[in-house]
Protein backbone atom coordinates (compact mmCIF):
# COMPACT_ATOMS: atom_id res chain seq x y z
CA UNK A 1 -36.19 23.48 -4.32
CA UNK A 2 -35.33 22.22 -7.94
CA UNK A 3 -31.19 22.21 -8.73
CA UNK A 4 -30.09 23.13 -12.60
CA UNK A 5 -28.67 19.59 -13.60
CA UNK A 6 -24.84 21.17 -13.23
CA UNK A 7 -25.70 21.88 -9.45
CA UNK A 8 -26.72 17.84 -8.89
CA UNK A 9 -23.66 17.12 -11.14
CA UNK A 10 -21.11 19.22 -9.18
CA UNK A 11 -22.33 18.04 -5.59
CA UNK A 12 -22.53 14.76 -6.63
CA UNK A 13 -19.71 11.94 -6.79
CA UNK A 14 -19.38 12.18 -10.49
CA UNK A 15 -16.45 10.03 -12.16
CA UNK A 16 -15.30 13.44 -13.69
CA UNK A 17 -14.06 15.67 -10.54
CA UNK A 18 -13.18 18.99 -11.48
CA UNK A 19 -9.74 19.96 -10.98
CA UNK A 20 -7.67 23.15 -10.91
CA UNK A 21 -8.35 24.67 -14.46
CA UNK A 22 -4.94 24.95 -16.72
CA UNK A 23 -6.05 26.53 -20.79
CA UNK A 24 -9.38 27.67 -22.88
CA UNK A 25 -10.89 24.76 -24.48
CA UNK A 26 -12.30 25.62 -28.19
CA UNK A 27 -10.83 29.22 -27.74
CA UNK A 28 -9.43 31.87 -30.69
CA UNK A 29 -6.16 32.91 -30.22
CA UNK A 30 -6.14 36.67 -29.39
CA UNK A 31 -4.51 38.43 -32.19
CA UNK A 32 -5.16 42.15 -31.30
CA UNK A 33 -2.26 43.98 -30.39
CA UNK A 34 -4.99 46.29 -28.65
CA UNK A 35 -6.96 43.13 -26.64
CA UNK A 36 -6.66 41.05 -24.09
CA UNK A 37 -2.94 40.97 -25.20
CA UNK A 38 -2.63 43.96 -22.81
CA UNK A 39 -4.19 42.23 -19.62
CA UNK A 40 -3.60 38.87 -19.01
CA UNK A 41 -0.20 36.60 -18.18
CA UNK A 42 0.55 33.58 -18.23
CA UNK A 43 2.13 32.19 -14.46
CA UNK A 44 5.23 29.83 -14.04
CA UNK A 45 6.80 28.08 -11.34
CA UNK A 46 10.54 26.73 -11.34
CA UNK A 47 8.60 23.24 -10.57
CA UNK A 48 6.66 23.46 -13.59
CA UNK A 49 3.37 24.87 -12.68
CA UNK A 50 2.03 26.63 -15.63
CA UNK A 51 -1.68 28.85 -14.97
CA UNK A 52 -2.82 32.59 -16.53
CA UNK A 53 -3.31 35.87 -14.45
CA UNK A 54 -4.75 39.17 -14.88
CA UNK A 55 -2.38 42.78 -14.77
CA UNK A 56 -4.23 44.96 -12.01
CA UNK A 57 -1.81 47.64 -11.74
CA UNK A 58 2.25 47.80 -13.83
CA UNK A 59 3.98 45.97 -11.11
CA UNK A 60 0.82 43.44 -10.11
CA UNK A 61 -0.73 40.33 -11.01
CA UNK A 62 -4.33 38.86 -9.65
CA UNK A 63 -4.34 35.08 -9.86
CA UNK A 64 -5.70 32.38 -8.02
CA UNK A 65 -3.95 31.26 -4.83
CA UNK A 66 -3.59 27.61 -5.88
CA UNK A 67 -1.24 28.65 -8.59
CA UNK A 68 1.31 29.85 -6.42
CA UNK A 69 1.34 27.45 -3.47
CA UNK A 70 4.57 25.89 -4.20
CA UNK A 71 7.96 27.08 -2.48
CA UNK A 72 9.86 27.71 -5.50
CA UNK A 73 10.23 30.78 -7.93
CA UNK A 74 7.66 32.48 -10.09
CA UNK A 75 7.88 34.72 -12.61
CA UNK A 76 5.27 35.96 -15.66
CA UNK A 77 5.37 35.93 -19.37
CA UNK A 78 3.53 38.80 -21.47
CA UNK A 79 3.36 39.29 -25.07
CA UNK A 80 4.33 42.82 -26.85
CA UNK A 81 2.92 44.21 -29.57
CA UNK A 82 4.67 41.87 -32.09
CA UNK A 83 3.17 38.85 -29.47
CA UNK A 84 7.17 38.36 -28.81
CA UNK A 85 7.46 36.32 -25.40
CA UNK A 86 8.61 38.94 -22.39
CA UNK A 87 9.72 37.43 -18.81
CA UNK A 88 9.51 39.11 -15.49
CA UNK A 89 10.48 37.56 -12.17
CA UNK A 90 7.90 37.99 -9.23
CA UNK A 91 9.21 39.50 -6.02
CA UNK A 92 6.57 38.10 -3.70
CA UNK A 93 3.08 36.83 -3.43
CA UNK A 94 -0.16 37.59 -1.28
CA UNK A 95 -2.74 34.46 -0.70
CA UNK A 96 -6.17 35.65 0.90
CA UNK A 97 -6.25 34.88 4.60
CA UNK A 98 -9.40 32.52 4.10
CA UNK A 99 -7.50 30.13 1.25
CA UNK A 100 -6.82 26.32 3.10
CA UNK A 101 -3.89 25.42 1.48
CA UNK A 102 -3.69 21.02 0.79
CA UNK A 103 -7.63 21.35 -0.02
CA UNK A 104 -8.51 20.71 -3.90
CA UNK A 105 -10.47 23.94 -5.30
CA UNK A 106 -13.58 22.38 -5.91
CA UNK A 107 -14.30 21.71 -1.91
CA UNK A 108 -12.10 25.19 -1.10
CA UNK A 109 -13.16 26.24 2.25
CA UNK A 110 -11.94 29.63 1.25
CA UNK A 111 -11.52 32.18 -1.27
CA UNK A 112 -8.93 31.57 -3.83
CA UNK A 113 -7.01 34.16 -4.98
CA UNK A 114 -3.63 35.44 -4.89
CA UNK A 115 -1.71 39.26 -5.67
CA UNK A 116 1.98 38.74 -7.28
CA UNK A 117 4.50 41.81 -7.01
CA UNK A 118 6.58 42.02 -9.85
CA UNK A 119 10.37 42.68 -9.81
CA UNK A 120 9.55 45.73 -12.39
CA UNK A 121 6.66 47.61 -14.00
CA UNK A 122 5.40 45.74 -17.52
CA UNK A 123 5.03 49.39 -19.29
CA UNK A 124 2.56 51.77 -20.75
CA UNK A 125 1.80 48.76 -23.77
CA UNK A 126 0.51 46.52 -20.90
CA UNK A 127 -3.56 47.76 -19.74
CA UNK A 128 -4.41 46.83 -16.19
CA UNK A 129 -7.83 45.87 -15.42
CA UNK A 130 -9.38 47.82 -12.46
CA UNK A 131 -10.93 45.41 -9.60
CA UNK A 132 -12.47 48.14 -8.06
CA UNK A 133 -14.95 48.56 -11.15
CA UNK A 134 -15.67 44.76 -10.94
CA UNK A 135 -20.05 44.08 -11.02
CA UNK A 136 -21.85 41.47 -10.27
CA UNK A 137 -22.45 38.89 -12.94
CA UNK A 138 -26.49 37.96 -14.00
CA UNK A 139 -27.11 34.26 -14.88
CA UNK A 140 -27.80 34.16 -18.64
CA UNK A 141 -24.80 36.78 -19.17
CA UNK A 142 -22.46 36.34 -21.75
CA UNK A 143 -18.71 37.17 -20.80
CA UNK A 144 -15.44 36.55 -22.15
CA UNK A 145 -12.42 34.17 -20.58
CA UNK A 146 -9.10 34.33 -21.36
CA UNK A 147 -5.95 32.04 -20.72
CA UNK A 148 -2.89 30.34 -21.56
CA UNK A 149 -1.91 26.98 -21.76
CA UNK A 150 -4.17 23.94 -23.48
CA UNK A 151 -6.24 23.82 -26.56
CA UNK A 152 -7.27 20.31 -25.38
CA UNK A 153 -6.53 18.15 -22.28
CA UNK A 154 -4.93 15.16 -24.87
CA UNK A 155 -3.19 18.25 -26.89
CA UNK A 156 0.03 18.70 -23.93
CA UNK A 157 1.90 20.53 -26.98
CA UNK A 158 -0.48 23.47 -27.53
CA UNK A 159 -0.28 25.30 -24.10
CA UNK A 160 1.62 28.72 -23.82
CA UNK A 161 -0.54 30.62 -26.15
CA UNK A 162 -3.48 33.36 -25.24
CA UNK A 163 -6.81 31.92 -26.15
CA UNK A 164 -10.48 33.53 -25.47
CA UNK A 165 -13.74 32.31 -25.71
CA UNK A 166 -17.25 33.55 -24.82
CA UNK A 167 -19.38 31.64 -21.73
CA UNK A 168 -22.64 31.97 -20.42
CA UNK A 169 -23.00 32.67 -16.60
CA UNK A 170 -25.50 29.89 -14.78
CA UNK A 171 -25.63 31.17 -11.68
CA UNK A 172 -23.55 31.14 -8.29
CA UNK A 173 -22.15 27.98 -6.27
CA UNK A 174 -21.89 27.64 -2.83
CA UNK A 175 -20.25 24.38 -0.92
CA UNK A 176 -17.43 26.11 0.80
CA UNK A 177 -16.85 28.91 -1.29
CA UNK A 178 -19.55 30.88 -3.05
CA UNK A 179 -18.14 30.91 -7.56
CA UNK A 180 -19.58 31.34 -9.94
CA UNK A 181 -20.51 29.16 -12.95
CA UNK A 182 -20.09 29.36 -16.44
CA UNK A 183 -20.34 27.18 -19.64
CA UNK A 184 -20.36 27.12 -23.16
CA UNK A 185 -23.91 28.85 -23.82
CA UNK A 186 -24.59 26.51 -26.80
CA UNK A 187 -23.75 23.58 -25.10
CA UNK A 188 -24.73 24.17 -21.33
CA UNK A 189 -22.13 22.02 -20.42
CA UNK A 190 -23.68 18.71 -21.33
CA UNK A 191 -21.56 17.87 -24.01
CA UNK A 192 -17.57 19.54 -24.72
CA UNK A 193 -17.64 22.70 -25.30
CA UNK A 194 -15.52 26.19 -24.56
CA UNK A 195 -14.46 26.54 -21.37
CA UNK A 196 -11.49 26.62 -19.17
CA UNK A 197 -8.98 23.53 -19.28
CA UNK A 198 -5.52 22.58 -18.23
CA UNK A 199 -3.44 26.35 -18.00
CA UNK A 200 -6.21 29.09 -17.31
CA UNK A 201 -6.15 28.99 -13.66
CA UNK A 202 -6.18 32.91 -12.21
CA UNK A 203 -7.42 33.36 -15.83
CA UNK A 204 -9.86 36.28 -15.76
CA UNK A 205 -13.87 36.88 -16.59
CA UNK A 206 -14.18 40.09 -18.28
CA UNK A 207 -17.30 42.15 -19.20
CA UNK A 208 -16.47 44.44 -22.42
CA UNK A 209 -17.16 47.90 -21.45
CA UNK A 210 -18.70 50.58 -23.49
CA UNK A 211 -15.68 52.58 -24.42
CA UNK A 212 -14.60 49.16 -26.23
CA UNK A 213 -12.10 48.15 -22.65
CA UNK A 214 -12.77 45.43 -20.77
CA UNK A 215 -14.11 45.49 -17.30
CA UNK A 216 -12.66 42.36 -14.76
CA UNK A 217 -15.48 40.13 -13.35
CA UNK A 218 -13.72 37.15 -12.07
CA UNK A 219 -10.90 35.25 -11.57
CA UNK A 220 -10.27 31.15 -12.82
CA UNK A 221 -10.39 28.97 -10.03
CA UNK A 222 -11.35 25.52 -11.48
CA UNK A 223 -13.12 23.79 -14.32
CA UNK A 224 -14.80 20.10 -15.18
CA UNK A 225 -15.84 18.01 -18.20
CA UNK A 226 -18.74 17.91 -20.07
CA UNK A 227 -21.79 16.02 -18.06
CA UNK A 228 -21.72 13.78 -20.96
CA UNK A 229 -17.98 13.17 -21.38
CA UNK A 230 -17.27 9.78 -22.50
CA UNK A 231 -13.38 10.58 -20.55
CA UNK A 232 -12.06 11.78 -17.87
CA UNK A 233 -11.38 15.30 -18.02
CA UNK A 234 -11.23 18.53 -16.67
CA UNK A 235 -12.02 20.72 -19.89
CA UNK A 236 -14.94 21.83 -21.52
CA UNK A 237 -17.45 21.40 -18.80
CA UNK A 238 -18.02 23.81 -16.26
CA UNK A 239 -15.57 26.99 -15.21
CA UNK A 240 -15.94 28.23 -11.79
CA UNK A 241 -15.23 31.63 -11.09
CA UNK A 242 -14.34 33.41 -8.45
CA UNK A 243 -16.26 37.00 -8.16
CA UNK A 244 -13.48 40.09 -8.10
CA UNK A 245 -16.89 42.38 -6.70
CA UNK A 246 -17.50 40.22 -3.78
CA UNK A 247 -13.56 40.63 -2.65
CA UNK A 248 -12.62 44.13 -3.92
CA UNK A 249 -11.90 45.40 -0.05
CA UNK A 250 -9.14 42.45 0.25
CA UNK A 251 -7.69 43.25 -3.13
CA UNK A 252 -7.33 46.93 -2.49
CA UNK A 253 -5.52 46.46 0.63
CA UNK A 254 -2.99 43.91 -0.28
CA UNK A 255 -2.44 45.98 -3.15
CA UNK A 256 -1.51 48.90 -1.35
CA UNK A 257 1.11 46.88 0.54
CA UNK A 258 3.16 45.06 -2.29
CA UNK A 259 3.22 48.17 -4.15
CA UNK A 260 5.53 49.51 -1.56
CA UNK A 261 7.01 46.04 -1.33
CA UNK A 262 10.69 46.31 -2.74
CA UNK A 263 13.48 43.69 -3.73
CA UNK A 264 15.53 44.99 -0.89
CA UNK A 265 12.68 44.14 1.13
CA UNK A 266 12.62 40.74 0.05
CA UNK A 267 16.44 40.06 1.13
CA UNK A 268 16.13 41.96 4.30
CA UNK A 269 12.59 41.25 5.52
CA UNK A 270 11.49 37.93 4.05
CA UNK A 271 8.48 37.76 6.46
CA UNK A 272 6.63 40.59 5.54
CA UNK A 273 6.08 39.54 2.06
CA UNK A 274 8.53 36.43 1.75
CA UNK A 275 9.90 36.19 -1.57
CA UNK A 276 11.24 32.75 -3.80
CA UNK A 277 10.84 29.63 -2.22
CA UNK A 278 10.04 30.90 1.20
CA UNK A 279 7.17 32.80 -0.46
CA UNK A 280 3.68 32.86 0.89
CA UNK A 281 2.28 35.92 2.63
CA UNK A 282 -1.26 36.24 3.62
């Protein structure tokens, strides 16, 4: 069996390793009040971890699990209308079961993605994205990604802003996990193109849907450089994804519980849902 040059490139011991994915690379900034403004956060720790998320319900947030592995507090920003800068603390996180936390996501044994409960609802101006109407994704599909953080890996001062781009799906992965993989469809991926880069982690895939919504595909887990990158980098390569059909059972589930999860809950029963810096719950 022949392997699409990316395959060979991402099983091989390349100079360029992938690492968790951080911001779009060659993205527009979203500008409609009535976009992806509505749907996706940006993620940050009190240690400085910075990735994106997508709203699945008022008071949730799907992300990837890597972005909230750290004991320490997290909270979300969302843009309004007048793409003014909103905080909300999160209450407590949700890892899947199968994550392997200390593993890089590249070789991730397990499936990585994450739920955050929020300490309040974002609103009727925020648009969550349904996970139960998630599809599978064809190779040669175009779909758009969305995230916050860097333009460019050199470019550390142009993070915190909600860029989208359009990528081309290749095809699924499999070495521990089963993603799948995107890339700029103009470039395939051999030289820099758009993709995901240093911020767009939890980040999400989406499919625009007839009635002019968008429809959630995936979720960010990690990204490389171009094959023929002349630096190290993890931008503009390759985005893996991480497919929200193939895990909707999971996501319903968790849901269910953290909706009913309550700040009294996390004082008085940290280990149902543990909250702060004593935070994980699978």
């Amino acid at each position: 069996m022949r392997f699409p040059r990316w395959a060979r490139f991402l099983t091989a011991s390349a100079v360029l390793w992938p690492a968790a994915a951080f911001a779009v690379t060659r993205g527009t900034l979203v500008q409609d009040p009535d976009g992806l403004r509505r749907s996706v956060v940006q993620i940050e720790s009190s240690r400085g971890e910075l990735c994106s998320g997508a709203v699945i319900a008022p008071d949730l947030v799907l992300t990837a699990a890597h972005c909230v592995l750290q004991r320490a507090a997290y909270r979300v920003v969302v843009v309004d209308r007048r793409f003014r800068r909103i905080t909300v603390k999160a209450l407590a996180a949700a890892m899947h079961p199968d994550f392997v936390p200390g593993t890089t996501p590249r070789n991730q044994p397990g499936i990585d993605l994450a739920i955050l409960k929020l300490a309040r609802p974002l609103g009727p101006d925020f648009s969550p994205l349904d996970p139960a109407a998630a599809t599978n994704v064809a190779p040669g599909e175009s779909v758009n990604l969305a995230g916050f953080g860097l333009a460019a890996e050199n470019r550390r001062g142009s993070g915190r802003v909600l860029r989208q781009t359009r990528l081309m799906s290749l095809g699924t992965l499999e070495v521990g996990n089963r993603v799948l993989v995107m890339a700029d469809e103009d470039r395939m991926a051999e030289t820099t193109g758009a993709g995901a880069c240093r911020g767009d982690s939890g980040g999400p895939i989406v499919r625009r849907d007839a009635g002019g919504g968008y429809q959630l595909l995936g979720i960010v887990s990690w990204s490389s450089g171009a094959l023929r990158s002349s630096t190290p980098t993890a931008c503009g390569g390759l985005t893996a994804v991480t497919p929200v059909a193939e895990h909707g059972r999971w996501i319903a589930s968790r849901s269910e519980e953290l909706r009913r999860f309550t700040a009294d809950d996390a004082v008085a029963a940290p280990g149902r849902a543990r909250p702060s810096s004593d935070w994980m719950s699978r």
